[in-house]
PDB file of N, CA and C in Angstrom:
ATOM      1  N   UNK A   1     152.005 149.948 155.008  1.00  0.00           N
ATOM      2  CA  UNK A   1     151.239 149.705 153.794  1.00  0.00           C
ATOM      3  C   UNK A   1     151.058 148.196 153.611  1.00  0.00           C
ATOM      4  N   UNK A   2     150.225 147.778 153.297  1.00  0.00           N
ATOM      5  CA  UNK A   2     149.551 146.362 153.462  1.00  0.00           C
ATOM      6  C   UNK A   2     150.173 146.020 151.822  1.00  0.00           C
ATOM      7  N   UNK A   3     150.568 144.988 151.126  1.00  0.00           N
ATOM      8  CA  UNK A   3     151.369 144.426 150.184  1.00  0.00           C
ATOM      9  C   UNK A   3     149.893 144.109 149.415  1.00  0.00           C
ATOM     10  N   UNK A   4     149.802 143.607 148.199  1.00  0.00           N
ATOM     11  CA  UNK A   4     149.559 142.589 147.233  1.00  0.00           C
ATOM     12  C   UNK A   4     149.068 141.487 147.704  1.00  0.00           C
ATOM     13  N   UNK A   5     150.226 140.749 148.255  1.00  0.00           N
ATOM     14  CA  UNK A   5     150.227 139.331 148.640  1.00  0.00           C
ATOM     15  C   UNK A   5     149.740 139.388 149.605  1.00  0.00           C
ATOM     16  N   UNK A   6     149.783 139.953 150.577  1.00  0.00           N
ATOM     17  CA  UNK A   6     148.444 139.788 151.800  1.00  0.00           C
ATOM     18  C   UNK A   6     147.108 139.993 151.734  1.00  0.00           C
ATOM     19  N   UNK A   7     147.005 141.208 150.813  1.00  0.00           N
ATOM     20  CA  UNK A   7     145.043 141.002 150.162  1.00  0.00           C
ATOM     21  C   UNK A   7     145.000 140.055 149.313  1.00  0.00           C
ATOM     22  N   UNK A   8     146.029 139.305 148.746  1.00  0.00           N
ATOM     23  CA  UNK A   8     145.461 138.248 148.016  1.00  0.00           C
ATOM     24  C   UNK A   8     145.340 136.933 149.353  1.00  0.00           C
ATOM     25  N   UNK A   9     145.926 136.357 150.619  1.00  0.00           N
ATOM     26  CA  UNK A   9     145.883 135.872 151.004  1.00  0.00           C
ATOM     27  C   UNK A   9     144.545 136.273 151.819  1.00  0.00           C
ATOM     28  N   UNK A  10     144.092 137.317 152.153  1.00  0.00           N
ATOM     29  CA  UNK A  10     142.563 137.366 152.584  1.00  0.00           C
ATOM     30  C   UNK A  10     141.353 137.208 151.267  1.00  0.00           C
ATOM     31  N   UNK A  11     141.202 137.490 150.684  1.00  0.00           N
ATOM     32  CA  UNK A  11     140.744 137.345 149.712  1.00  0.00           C
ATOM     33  C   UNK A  11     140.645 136.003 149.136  1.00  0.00           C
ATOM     34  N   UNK A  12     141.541 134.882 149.084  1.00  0.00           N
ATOM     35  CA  UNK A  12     140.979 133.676 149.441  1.00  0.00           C
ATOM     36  C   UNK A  12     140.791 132.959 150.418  1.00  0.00           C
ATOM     37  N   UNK A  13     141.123 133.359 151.593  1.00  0.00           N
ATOM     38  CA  UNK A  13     140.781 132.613 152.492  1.00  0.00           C
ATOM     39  C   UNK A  13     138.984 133.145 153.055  1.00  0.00           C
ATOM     40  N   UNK A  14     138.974 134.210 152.381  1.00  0.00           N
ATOM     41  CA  UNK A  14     137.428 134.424 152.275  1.00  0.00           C
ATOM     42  C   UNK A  14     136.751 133.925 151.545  1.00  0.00           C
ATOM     43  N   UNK A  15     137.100 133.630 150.380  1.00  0.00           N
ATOM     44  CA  UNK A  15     136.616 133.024 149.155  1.00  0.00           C
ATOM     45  C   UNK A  15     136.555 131.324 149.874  1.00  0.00           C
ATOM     46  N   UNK A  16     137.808 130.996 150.073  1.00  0.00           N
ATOM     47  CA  UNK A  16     137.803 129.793 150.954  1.00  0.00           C
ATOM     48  C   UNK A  16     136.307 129.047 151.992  1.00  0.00           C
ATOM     49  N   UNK A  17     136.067 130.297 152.726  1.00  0.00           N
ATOM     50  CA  UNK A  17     134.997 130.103 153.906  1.00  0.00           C
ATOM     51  C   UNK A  17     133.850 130.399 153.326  1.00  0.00           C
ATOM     52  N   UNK A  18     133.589 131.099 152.280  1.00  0.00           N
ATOM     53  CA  UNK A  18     132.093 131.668 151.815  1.00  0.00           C
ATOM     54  C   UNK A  18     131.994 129.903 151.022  1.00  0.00           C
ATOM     55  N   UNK A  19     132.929 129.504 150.391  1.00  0.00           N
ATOM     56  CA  UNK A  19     132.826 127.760 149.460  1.00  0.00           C
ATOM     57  C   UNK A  19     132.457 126.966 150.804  1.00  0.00           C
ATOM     58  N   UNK A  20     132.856 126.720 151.804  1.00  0.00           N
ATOM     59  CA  UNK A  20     132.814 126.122 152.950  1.00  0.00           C
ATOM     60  C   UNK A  20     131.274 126.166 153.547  1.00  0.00           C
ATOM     61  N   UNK A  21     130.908 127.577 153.686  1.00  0.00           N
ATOM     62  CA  UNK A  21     129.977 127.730 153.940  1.00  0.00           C
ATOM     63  C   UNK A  21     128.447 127.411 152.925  1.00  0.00           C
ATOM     64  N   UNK A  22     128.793 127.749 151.906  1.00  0.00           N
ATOM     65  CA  UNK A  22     128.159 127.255 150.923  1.00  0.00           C
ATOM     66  C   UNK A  22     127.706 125.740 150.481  1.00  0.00           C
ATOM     67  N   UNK A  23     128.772 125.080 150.701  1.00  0.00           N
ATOM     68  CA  UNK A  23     128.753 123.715 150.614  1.00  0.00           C
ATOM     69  C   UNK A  23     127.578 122.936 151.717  1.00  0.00           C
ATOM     70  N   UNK A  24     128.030 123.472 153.059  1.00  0.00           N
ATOM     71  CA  UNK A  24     127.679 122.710 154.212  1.00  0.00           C
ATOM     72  C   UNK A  24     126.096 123.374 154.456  1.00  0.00           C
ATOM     73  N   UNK A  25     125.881 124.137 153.608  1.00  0.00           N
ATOM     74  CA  UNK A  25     124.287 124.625 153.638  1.00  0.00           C
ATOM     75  C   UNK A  25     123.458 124.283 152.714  1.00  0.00           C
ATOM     76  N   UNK A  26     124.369 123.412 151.619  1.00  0.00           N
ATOM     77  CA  UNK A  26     123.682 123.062 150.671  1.00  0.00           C
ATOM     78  C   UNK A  26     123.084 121.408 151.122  1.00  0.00           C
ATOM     79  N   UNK A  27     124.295 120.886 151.791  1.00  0.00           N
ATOM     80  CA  UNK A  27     124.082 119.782 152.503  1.00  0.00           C
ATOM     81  C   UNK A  27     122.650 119.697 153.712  1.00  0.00           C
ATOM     82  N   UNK A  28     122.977 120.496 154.585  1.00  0.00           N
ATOM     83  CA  UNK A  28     121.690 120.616 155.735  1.00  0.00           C
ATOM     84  C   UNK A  28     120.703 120.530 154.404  1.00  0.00           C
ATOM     85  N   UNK A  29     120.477 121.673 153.963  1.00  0.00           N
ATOM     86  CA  UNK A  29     118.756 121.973 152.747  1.00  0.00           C
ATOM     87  C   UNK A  29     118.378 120.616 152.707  1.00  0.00           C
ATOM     88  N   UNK A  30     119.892 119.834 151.721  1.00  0.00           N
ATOM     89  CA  UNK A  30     119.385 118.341 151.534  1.00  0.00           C
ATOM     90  C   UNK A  30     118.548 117.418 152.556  1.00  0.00           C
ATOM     91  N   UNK A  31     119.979 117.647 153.883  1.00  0.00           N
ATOM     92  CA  UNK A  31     119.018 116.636 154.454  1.00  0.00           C
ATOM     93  C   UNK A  31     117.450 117.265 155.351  1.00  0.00           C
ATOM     94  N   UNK A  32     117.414 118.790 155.268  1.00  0.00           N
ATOM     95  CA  UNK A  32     116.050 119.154 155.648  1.00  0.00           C
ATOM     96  C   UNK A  32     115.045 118.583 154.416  1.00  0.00           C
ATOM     97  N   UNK A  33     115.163 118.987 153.521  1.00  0.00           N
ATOM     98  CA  UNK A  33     114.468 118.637 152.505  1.00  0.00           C
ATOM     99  C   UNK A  33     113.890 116.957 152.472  1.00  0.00           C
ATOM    100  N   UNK A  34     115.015 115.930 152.678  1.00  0.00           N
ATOM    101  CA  UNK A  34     114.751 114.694 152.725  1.00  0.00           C
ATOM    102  C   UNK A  34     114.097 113.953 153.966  1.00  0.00           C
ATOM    103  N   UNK A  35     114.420 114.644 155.231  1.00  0.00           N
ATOM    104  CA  UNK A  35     113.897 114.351 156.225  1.00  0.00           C
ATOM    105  C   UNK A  35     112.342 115.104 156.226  1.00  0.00           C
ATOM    106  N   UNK A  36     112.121 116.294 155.659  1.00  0.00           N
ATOM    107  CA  UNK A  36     111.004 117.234 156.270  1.00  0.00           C
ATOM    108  C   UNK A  36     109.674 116.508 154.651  1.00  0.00           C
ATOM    109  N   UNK A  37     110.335 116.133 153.598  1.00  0.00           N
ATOM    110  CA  UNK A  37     109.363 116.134 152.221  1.00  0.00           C
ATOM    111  C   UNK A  37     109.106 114.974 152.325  1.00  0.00           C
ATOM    112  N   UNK A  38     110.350 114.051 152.812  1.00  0.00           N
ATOM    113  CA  UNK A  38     109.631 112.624 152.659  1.00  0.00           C
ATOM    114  C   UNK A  38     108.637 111.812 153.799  1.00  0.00           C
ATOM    115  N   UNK A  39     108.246 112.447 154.538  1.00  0.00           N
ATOM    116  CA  UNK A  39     106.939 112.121 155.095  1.00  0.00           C
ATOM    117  C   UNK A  39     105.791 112.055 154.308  1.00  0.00           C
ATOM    118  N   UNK A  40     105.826 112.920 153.919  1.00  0.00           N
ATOM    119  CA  UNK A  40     104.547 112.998 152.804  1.00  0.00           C
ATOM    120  C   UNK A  40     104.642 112.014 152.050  1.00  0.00           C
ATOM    121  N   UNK A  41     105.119 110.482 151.946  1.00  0.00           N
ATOM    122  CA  UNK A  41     105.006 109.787 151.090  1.00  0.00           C
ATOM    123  C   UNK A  41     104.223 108.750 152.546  1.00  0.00           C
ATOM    124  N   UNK A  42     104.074 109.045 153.712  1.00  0.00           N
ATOM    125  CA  UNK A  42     103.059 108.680 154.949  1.00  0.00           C
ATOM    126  C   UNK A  42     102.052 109.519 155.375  1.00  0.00           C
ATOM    127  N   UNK A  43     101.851 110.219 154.149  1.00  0.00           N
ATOM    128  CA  UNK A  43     100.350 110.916 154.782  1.00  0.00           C
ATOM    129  C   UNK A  43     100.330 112.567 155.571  1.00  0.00           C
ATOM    130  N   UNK A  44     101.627 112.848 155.487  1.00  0.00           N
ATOM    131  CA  UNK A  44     101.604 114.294 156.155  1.00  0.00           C
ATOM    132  C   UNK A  44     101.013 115.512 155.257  1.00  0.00           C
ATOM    133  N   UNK A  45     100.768 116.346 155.804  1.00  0.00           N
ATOM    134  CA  UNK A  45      99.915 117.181 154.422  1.00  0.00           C
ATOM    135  C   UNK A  45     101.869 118.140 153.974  1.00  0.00           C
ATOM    136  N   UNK A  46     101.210 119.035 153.369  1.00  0.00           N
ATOM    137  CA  UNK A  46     102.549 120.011 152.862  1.00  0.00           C
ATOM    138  C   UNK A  46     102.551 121.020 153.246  1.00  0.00           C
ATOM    139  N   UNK A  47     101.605 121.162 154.320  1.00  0.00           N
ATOM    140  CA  UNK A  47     101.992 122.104 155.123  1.00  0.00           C
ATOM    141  C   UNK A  47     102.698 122.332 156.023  1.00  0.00           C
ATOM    142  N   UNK A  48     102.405 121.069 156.866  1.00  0.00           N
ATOM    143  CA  UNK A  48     103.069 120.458 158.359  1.00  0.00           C
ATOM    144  C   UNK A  48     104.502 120.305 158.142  1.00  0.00           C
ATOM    145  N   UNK A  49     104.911 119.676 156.584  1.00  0.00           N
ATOM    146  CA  UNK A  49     106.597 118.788 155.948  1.00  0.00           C
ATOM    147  C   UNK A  49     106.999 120.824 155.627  1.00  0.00           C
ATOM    148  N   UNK A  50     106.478 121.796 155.337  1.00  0.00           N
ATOM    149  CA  UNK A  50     106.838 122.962 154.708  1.00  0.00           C
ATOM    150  C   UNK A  50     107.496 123.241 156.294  1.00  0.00           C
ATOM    151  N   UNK A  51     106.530 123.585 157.160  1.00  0.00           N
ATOM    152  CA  UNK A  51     106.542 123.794 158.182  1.00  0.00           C
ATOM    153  C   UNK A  51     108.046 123.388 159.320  1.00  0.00           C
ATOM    154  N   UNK A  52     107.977 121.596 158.927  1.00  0.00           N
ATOM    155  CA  UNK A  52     108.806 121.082 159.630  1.00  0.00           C
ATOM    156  C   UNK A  52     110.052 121.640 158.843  1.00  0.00           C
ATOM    157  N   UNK A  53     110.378 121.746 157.340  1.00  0.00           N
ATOM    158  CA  UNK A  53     111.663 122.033 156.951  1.00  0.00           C
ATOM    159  C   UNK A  53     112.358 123.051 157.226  1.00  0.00           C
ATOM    160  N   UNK A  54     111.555 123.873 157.561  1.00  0.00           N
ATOM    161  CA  UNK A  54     111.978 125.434 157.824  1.00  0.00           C
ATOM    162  C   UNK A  54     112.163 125.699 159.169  1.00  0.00           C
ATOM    163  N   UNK A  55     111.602 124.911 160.147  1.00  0.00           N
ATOM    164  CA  UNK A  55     112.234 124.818 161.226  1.00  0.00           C
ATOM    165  C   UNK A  55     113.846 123.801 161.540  1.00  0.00           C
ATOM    166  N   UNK A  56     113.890 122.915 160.958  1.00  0.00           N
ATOM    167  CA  UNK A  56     114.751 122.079 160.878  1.00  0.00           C
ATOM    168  C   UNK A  56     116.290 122.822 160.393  1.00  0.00           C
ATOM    169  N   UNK A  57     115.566 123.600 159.143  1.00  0.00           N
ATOM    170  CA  UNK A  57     116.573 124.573 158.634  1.00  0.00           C
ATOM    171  C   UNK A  57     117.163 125.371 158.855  1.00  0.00           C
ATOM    172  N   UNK A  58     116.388 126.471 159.917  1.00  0.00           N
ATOM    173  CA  UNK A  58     116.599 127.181 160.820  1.00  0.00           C
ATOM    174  C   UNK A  58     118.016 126.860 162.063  1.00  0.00           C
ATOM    175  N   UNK A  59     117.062 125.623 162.253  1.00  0.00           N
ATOM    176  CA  UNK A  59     117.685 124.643 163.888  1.00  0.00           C
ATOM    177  C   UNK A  59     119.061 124.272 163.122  1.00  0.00           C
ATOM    178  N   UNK A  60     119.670 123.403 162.147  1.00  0.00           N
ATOM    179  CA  UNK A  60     120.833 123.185 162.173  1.00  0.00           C
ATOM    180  C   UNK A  60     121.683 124.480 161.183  1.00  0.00           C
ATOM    181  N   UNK A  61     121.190 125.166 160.597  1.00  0.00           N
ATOM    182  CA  UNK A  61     121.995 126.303 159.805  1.00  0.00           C
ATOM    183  C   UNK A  61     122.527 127.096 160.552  1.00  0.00           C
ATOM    184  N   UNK A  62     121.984 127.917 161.282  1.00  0.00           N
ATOM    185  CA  UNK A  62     122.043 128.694 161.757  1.00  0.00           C
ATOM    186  C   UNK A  62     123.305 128.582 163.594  1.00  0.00           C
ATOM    187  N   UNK A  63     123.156 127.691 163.712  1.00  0.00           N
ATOM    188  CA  UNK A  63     124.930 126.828 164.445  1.00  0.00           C
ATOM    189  C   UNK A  63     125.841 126.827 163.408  1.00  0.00           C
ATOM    190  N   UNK A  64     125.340 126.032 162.474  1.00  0.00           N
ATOM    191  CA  UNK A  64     126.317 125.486 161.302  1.00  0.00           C
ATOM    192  C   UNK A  64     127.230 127.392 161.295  1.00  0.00           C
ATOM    193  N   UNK A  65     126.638 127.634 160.344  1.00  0.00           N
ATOM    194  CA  UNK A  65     127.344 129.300 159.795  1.00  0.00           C
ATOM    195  C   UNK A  65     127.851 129.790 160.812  1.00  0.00           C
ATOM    196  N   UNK A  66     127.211 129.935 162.412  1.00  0.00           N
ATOM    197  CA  UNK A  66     127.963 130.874 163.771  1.00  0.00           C
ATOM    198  C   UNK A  66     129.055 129.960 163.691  1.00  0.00           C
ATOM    199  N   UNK A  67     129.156 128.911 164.135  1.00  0.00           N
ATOM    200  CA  UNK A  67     130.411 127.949 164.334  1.00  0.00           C
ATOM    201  C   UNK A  67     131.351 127.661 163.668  1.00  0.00           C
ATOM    202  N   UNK A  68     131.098 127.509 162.145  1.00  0.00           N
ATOM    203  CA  UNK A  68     131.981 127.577 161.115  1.00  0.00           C
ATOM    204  C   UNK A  68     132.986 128.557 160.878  1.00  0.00           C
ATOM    205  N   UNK A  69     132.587 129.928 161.119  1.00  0.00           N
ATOM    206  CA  UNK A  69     132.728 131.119 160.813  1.00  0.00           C
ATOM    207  C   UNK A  69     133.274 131.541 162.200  1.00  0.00           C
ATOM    208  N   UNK A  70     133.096 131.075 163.117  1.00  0.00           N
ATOM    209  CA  UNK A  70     133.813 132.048 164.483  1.00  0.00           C
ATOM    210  C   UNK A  70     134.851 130.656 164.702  1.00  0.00           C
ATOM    211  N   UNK A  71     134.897 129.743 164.432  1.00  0.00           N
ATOM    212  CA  UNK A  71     136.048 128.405 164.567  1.00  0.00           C
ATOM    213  C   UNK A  71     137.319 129.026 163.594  1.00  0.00           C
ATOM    214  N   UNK A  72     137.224 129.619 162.108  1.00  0.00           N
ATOM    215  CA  UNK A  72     137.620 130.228 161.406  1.00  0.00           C
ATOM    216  C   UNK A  72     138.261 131.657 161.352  1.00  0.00           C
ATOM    217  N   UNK A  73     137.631 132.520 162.146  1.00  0.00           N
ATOM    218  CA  UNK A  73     138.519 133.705 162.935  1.00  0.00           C
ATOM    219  C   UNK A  73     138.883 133.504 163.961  1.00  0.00           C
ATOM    220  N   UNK A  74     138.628 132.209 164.957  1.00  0.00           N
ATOM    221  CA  UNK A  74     139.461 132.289 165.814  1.00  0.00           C
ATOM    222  C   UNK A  74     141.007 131.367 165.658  1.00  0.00           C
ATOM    223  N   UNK A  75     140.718 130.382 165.020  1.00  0.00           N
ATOM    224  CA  UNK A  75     142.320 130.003 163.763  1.00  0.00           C
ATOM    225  C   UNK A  75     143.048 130.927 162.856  1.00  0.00           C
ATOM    226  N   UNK A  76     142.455 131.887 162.444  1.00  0.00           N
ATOM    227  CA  UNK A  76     143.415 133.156 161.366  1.00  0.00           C
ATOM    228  C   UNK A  76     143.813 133.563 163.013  1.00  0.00           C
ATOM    229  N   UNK A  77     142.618 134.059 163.581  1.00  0.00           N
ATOM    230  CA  UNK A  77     143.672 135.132 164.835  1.00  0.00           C
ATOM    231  C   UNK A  77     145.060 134.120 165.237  1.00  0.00           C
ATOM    232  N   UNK A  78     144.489 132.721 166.054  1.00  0.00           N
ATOM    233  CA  UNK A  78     145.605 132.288 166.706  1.00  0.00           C
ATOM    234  C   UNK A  78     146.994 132.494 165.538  1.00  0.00           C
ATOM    235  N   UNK A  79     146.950 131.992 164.423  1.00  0.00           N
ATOM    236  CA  UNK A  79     148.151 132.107 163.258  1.00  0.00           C
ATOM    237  C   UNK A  79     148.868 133.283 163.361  1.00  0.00           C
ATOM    238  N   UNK A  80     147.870 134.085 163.500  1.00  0.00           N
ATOM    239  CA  UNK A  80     148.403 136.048 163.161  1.00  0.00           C
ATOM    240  C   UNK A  80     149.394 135.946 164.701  1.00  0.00           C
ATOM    241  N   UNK A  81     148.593 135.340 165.412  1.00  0.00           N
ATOM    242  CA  UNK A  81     149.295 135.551 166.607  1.00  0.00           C
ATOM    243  C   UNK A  81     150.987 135.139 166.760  1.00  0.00           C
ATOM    244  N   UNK A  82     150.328 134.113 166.618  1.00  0.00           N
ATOM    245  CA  UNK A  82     151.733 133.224 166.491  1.00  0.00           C
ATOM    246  C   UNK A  82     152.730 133.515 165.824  1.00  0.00           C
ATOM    247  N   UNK A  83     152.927 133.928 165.022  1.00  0.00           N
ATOM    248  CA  UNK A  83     153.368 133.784 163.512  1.00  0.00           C
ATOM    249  C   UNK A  83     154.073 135.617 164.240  1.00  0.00           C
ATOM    250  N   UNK A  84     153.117 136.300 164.777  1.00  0.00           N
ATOM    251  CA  UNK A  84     153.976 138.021 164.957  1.00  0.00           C
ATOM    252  C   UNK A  84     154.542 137.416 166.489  1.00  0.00           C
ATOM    253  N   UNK A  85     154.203 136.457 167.398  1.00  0.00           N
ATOM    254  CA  UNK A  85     154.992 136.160 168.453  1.00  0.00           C
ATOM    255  C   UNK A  85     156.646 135.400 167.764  1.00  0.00           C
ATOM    256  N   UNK A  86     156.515 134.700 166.720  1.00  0.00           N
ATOM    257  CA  UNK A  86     157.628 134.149 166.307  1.00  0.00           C
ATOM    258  C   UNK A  86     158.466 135.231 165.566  1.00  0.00           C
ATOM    259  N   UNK A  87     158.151 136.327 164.991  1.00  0.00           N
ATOM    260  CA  UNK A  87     158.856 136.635 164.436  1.00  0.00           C
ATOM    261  C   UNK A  87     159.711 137.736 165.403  1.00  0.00           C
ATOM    262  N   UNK A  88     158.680 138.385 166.478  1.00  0.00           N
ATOM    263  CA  UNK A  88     159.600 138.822 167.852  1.00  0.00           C
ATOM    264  C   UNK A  88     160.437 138.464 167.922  1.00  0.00           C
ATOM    265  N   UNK A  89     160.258 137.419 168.435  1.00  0.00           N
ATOM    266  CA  UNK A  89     161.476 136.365 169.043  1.00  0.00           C
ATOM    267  C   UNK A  89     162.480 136.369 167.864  1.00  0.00           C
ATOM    268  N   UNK A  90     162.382 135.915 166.869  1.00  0.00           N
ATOM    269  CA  UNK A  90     163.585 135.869 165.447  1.00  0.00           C
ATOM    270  C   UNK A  90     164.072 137.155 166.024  1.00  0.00           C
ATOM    271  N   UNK A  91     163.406 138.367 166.033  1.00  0.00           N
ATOM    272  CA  UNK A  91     163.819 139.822 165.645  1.00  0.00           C
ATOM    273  C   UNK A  91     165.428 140.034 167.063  1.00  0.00           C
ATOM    274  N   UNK A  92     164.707 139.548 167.747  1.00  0.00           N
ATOM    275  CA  UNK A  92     166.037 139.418 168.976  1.00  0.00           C
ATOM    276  C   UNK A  92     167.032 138.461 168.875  1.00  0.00           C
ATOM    277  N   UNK A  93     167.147 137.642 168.421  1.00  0.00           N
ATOM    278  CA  UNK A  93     168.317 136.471 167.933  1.00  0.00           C
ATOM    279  C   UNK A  93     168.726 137.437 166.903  1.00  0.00           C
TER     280      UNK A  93
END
């Protein structure tokens, strides 16, 4: 039977990664937004800067979230790992 305290320890460390993730997508938007809108203060129409942001957005988000997020289950796994390899070992001492 799974405890309390262990759905509360998933439960923020999800909460944890969805803030993480959230953050660092709010950041890219920015700098798509600043890199892709401020041309248009040189003459680009708003189609081409619409165009460019949403590719831009695409291009770094979409790493960002796979990488973030699989860097992140593969650190809980190694821990889980570790952590039931150490306690083996305790269990025989």
């Amino acid at each position: 039977m799974v405890g309390m305290n262990s759905i509360k320890k998933v439960l923020k460390w999800v909460l944890g990664l969805l803030i993480i993730n959230f953050i660092g997508l709010m950041l890219i938007t920015l700098y798509s937004a600043y890199y892709s809108f401020g041309t248009m203060i040189f003459g680009v129409h708003t189609e081409s800067a619409i165009k460019d942001f949403w590719s831009t957005e695409f291009i770094t988000a979409i790493p960002f979230v796979i990488g973030i997020n699989l860097l992140a289950i593969i650190t809980a796994s190694v821990r889980i790992y570790k952590n039931k390899k150490k306690d083996t070992v305790n269990s025989f001492v």
